[in-house]
C-alpha atoms as a PDB file:
ATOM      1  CA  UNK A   1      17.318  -6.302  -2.716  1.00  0.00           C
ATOM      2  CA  UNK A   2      19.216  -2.958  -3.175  1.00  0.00           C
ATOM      3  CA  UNK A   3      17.462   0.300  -3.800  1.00  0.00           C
ATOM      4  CA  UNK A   4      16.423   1.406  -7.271  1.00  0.00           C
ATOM      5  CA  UNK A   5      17.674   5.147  -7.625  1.00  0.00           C
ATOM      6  CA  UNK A   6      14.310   7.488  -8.757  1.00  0.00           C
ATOM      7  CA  UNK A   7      13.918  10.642  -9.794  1.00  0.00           C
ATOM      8  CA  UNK A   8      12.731  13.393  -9.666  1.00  0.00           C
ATOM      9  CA  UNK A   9      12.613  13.889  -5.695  1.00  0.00           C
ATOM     10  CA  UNK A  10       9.806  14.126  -4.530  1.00  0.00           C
ATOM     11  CA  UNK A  11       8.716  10.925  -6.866  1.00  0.00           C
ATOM     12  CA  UNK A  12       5.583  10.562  -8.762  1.00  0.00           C
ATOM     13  CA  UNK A  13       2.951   9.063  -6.195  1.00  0.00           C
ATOM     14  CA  UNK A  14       1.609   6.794  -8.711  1.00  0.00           C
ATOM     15  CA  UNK A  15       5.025   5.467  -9.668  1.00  0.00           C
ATOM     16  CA  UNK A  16       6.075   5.108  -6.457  1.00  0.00           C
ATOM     17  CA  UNK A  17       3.028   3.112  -5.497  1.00  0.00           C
ATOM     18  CA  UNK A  18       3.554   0.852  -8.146  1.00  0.00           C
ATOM     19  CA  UNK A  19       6.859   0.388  -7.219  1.00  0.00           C
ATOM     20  CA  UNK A  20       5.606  -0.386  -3.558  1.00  0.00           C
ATOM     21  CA  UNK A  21       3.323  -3.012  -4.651  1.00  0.00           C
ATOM     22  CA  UNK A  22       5.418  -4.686  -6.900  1.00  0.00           C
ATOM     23  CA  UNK A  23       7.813  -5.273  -4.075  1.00  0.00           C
ATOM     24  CA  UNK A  24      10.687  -2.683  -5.458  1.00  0.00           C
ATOM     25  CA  UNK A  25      12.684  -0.622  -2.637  1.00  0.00           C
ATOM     26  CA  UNK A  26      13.752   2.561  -3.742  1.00  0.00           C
ATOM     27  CA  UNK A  27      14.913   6.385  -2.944  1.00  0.00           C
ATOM     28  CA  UNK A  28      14.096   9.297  -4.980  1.00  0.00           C
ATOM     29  CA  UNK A  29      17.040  11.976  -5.891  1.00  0.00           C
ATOM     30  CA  UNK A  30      16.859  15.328  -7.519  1.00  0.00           C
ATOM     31  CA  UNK A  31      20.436  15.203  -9.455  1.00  0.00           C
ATOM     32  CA  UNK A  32      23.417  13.261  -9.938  1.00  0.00           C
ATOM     33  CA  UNK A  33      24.542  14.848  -6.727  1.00  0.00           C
ATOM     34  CA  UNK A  34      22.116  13.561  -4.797  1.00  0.00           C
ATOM     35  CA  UNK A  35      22.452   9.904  -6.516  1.00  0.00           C
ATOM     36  CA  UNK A  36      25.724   9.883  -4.957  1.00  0.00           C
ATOM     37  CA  UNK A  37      25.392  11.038  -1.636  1.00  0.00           C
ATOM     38  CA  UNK A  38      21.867   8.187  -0.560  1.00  0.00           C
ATOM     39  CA  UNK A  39      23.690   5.321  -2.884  1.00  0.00           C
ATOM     40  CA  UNK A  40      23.473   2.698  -0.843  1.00  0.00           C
ATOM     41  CA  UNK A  41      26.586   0.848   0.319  1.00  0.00           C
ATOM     42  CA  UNK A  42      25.832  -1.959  -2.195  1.00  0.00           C
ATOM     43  CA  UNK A  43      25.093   0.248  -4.857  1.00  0.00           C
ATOM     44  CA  UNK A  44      22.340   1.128  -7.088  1.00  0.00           C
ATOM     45  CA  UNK A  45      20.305  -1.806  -8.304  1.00  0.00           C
ATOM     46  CA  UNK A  46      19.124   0.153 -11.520  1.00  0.00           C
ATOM     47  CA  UNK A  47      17.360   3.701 -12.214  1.00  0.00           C
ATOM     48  CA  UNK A  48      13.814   4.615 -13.072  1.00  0.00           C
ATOM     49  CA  UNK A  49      14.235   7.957 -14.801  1.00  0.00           C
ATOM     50  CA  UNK A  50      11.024  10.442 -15.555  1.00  0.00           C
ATOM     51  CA  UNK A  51      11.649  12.605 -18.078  1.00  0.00           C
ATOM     52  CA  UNK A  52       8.039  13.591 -18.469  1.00  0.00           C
ATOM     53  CA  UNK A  53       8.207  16.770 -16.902  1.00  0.00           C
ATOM     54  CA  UNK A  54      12.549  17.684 -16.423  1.00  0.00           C
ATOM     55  CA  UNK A  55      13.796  16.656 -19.772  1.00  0.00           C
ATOM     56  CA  UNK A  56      16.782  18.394 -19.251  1.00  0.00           C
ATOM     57  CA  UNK A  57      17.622  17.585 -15.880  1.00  0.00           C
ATOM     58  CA  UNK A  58      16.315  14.154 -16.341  1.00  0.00           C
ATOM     59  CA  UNK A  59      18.640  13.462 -19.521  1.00  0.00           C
ATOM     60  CA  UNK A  60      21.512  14.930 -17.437  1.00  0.00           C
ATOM     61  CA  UNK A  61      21.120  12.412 -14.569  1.00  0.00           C
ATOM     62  CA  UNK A  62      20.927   9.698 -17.051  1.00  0.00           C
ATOM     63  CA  UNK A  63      24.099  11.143 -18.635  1.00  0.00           C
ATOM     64  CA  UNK A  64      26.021  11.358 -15.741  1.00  0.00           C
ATOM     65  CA  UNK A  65      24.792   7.237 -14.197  1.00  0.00           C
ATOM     66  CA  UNK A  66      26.143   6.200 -17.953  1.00  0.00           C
ATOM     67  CA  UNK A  67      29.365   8.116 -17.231  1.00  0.00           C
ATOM     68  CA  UNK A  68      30.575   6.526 -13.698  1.00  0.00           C
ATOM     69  CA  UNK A  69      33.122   3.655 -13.776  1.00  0.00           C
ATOM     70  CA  UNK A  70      30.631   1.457 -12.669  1.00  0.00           C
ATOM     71  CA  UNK A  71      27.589   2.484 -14.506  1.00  0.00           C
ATOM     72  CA  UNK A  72      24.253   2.270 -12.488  1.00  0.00           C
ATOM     73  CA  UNK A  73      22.026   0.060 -14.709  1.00  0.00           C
ATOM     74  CA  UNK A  74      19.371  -1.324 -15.768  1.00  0.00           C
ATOM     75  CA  UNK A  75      17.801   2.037 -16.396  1.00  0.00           C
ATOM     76  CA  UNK A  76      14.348   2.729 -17.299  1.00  0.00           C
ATOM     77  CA  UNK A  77      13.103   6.098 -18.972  1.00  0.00           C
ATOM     78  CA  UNK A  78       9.612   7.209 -18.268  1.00  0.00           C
ATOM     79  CA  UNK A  79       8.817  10.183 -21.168  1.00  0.00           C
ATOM     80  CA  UNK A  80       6.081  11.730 -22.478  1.00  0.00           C
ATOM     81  CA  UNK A  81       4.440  10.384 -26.073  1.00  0.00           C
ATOM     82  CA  UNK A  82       5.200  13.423 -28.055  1.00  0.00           C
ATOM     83  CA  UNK A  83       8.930  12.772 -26.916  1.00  0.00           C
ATOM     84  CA  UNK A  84       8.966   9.364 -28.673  1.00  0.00           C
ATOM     85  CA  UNK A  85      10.281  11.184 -32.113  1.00  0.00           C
ATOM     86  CA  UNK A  86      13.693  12.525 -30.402  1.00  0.00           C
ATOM     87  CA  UNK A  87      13.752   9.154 -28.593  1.00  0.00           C
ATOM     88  CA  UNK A  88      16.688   7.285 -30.634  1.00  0.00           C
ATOM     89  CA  UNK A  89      18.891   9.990 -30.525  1.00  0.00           C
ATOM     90  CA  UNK A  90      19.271   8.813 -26.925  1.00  0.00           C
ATOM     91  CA  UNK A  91      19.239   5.063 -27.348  1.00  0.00           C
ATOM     92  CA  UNK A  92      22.571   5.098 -25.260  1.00  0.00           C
ATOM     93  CA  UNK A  93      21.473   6.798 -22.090  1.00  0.00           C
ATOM     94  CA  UNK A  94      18.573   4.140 -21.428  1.00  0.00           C
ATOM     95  CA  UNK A  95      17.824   0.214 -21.424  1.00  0.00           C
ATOM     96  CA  UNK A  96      13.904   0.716 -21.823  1.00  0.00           C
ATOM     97  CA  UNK A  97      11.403   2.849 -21.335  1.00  0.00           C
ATOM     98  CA  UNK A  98       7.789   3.444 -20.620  1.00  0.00           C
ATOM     99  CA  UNK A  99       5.598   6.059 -21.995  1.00  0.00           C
ATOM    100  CA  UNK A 100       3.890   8.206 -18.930  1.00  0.00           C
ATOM    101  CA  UNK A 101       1.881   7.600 -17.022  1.00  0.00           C
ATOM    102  CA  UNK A 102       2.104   4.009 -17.919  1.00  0.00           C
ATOM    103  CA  UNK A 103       0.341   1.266 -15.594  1.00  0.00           C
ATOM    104  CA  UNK A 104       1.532  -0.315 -12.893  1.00  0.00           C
ATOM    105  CA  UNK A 105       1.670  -3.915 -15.126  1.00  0.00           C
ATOM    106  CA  UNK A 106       4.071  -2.597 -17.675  1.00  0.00           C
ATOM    107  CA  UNK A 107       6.415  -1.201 -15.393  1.00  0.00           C
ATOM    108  CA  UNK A 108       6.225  -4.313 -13.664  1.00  0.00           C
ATOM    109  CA  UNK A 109       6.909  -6.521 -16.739  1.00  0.00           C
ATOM    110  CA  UNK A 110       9.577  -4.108 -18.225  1.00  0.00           C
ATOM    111  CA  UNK A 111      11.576  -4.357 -14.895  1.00  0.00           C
ATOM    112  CA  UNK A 112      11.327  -8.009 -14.620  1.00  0.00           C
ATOM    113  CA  UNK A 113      12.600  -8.154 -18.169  1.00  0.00           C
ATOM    114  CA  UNK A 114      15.915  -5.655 -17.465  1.00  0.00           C
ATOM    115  CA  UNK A 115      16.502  -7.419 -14.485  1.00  0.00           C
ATOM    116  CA  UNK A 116      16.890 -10.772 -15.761  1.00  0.00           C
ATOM    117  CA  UNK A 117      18.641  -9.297 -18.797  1.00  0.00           C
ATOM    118  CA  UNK A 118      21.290  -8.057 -16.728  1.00  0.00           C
ATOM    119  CA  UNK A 119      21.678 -10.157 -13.763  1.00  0.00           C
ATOM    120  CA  UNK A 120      20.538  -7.584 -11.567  1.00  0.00           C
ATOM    121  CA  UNK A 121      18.156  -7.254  -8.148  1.00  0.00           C
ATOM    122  CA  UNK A 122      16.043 -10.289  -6.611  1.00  0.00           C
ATOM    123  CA  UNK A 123      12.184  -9.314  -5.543  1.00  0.00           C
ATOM    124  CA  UNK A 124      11.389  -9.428  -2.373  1.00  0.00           C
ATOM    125  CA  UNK A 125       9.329 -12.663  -1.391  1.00  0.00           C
ATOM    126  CA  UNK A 126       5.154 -12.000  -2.874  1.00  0.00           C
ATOM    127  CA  UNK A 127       2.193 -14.162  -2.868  1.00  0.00           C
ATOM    128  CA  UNK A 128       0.390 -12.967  -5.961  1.00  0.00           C
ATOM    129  CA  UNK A 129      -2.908 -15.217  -6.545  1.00  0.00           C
ATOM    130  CA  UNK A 130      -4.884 -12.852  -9.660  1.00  0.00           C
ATOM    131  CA  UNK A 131      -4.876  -9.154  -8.734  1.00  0.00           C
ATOM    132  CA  UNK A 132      -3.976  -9.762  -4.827  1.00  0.00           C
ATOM    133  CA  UNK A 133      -0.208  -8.907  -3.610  1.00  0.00           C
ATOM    134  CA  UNK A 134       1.076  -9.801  -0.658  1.00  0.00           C
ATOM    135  CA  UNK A 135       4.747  -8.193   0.760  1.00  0.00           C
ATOM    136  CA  UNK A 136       5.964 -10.655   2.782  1.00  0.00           C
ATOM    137  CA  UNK A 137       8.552  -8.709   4.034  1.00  0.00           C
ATOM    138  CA  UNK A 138       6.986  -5.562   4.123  1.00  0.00           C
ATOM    139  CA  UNK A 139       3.572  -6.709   5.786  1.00  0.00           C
ATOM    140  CA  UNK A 140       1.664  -4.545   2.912  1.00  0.00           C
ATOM    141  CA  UNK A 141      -1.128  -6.264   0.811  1.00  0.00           C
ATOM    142  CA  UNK A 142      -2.932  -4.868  -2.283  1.00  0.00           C
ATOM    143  CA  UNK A 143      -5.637  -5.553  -4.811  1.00  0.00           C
ATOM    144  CA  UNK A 144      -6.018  -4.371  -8.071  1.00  0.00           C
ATOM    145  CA  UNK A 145      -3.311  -1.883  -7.577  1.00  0.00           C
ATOM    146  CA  UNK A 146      -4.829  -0.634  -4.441  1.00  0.00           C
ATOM    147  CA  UNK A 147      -3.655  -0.247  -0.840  1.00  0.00           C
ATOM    148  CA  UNK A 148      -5.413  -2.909   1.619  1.00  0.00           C
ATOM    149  CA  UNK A 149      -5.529  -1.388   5.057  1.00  0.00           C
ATOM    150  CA  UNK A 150      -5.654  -4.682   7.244  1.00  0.00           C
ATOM    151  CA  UNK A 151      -4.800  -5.170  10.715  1.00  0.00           C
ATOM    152  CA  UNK A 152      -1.887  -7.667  11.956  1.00  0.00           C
ATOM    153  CA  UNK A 153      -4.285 -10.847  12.263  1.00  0.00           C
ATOM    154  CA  UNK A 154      -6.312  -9.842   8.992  1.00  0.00           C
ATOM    155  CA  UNK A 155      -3.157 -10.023   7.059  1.00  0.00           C
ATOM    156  CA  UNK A 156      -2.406 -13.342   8.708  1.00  0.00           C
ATOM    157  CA  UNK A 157      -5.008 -14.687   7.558  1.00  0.00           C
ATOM    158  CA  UNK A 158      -5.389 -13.788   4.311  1.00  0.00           C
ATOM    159  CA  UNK A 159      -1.321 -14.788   4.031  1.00  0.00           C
ATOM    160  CA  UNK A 160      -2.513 -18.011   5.196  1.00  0.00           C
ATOM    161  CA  UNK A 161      -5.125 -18.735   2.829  1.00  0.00           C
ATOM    162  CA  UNK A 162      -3.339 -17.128  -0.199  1.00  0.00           C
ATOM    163  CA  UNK A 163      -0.577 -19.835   0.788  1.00  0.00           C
ATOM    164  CA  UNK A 164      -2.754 -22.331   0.380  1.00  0.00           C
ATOM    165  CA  UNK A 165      -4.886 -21.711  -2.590  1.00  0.00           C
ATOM    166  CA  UNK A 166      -7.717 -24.247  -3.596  1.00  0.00           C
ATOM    167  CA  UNK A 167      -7.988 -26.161   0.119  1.00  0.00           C
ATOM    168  CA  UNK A 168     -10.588 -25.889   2.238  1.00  0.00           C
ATOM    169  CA  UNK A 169     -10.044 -25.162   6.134  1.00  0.00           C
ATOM    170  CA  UNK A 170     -11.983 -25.653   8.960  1.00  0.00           C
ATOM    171  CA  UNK A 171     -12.733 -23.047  11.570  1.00  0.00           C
ATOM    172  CA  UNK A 172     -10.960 -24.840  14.042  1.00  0.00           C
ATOM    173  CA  UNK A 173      -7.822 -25.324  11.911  1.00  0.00           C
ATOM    174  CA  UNK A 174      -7.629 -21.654  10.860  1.00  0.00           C
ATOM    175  CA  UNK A 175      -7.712 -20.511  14.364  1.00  0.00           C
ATOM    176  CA  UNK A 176      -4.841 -23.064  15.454  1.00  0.00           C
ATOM    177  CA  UNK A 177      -2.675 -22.274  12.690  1.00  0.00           C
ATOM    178  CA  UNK A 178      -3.207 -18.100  12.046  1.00  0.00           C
ATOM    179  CA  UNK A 179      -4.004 -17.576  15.757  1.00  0.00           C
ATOM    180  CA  UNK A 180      -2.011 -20.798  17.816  1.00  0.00           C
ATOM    181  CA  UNK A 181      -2.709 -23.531  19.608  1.00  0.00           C
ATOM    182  CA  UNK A 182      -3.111 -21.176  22.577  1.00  0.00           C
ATOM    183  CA  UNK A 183      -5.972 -19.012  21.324  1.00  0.00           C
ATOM    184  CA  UNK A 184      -8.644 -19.342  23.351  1.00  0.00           C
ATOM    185  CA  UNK A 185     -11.499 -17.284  21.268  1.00  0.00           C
ATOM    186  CA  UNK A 186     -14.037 -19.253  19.646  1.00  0.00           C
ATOM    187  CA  UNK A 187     -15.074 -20.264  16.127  1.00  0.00           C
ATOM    188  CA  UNK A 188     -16.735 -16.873  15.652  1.00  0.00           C
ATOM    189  CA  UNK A 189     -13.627 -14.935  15.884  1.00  0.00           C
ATOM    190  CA  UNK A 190     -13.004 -16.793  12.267  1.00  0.00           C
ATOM    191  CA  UNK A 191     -15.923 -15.778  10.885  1.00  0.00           C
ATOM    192  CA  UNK A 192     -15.409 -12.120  12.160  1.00  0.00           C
ATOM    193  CA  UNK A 193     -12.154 -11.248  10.581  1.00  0.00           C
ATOM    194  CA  UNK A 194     -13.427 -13.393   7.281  1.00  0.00           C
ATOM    195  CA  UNK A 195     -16.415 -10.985   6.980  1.00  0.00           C
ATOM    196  CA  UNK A 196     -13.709  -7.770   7.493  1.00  0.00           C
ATOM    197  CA  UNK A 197     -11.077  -9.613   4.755  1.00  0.00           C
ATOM    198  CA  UNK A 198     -14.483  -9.314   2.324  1.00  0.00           C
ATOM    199  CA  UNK A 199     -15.472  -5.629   3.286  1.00  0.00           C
ATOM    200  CA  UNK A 200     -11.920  -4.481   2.616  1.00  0.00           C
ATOM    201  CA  UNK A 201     -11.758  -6.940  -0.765  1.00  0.00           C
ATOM    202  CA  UNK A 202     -14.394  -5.006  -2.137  1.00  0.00           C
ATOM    203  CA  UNK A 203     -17.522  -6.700  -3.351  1.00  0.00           C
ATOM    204  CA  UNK A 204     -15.554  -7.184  -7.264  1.00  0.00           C
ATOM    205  CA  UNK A 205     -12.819  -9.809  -5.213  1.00  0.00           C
ATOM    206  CA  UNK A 206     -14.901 -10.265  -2.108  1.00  0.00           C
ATOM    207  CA  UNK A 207     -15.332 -13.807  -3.461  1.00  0.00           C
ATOM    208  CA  UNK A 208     -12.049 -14.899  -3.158  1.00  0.00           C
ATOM    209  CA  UNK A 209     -12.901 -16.145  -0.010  1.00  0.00           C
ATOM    210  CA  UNK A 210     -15.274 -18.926  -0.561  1.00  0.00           C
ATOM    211  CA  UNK A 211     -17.785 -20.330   2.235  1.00  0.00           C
ATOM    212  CA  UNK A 212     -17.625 -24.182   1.939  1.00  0.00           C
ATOM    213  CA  UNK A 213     -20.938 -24.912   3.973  1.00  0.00           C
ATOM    214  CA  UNK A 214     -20.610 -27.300   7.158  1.00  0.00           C
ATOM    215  CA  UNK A 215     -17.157 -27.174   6.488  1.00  0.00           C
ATOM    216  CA  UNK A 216     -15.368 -23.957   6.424  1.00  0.00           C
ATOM    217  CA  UNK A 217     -13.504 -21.692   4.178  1.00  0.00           C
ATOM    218  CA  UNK A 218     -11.432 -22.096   0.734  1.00  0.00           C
ATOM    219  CA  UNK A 219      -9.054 -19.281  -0.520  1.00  0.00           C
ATOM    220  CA  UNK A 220      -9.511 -18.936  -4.748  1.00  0.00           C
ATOM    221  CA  UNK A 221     -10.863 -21.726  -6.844  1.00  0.00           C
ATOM    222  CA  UNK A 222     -10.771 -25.367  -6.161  1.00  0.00           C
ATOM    223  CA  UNK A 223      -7.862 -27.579  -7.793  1.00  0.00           C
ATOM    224  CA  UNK A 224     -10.287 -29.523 -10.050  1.00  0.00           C
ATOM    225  CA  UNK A 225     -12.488 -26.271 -11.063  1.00  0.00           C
ATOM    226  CA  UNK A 226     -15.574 -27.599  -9.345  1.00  0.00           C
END
């Protein structure tokens, strides 16, 4: 997917981890100037404007993405709630907008909705089961709107089991199919990187991970709801 253009430079951190988790790629830019000179060879796949803090430089970038032959859109407007009353006397420099901060939801479901209004972008492949996000192309996982911090084989495995929602897997099978055929550890190495997957879920999600006794593990709930 192209790059959504975001100012102000440096960007908001919470934005820009929302944007992270929700699978968006994007640069941030100070002015118009510097729109132009990072705008990917492809072009812009849309703008995500705050004018929380800049109004006047914020309204100017807007201004000046409306003005180019081949105007950069969709383009959301992040402002601040006592800027709502002046708001429709700029209806034409914006598609939607948020009220800051907003949450990382909204901004999700507002560019979802501008992007299939327009035609525009294409997510990067997720696996979303509840509050859990996984980046398949970027390798990153959250929860809740937080950061996991897993290692290579503990994303792996929770890819694996995410994938497969509702089944139950033996030891045995998980280690042939996260770790290969040619994985010589034992049973236990299972159980290790299980027990780490739970630390990191925190004890709220923890149980996403189900122990099926005798058997082995099962990722979410089962298909019938037993």
């Amino acid at each position: 997917m192209e790059s959504l253009l975001l100012f102000p430079d440096p960007a908001p951190p919470a934005l820009a981890q929302a944007l992270d988790f929700a699978g968006y790629p994007w640069k941030a830019v100070s002015s118009a100037d510097g729109a132009d000179r990072v705008e990917p060879d492809e072009g812009w796949a849309g703008a995500i404007v705050c004018a929380d803090e800049h109004p006047p430089a914020a309204f100017d970038l807007c201004r000046a993405l409306r003005r180019r032959d081949a105007p950069v859109e969709p383009l959301l407007l992040y402002l601040a709630a006592e800027q709502l009353r002046d708001l429709e006397l700029r209806e034409e420099l914006f598609d939607d907008f948020c009220v800051a901060p907003g949450h990382p939801g909204e901004l999700e479901a507002r560019l979802k909705h501008l992007f299939f209004r327009t035609g525009r972008g294409t997510r990067p492949e997720l696996i979303e089961y509840g509050p859990l996000v996984l980046n398949l192309e970027t390798y990153q996982a959250g929860i809740g709107g937080k950061p996991l911090d897993l290692t290579y084989m503990e994303y792996e495995l929770l890819k694996f089991l995410a994938q497969h929602p509702g089944k139950v897997f033996t030891r045995e099978t998980l280690l042939s199919r996260v770790w290969g055929y040619e994985y010589y550890g034992g049973a236990r190495t299972v159980d290790v990187h299980v027990r780490r997957l739970r630390a990191k879920l925190g004890e709220e999600h923890a149980n996403l991970i189900h122990t099926v006794r005798s058997v082995g593990y099962r990722f979410g709930q089962p298909r019938w709801g037993l």
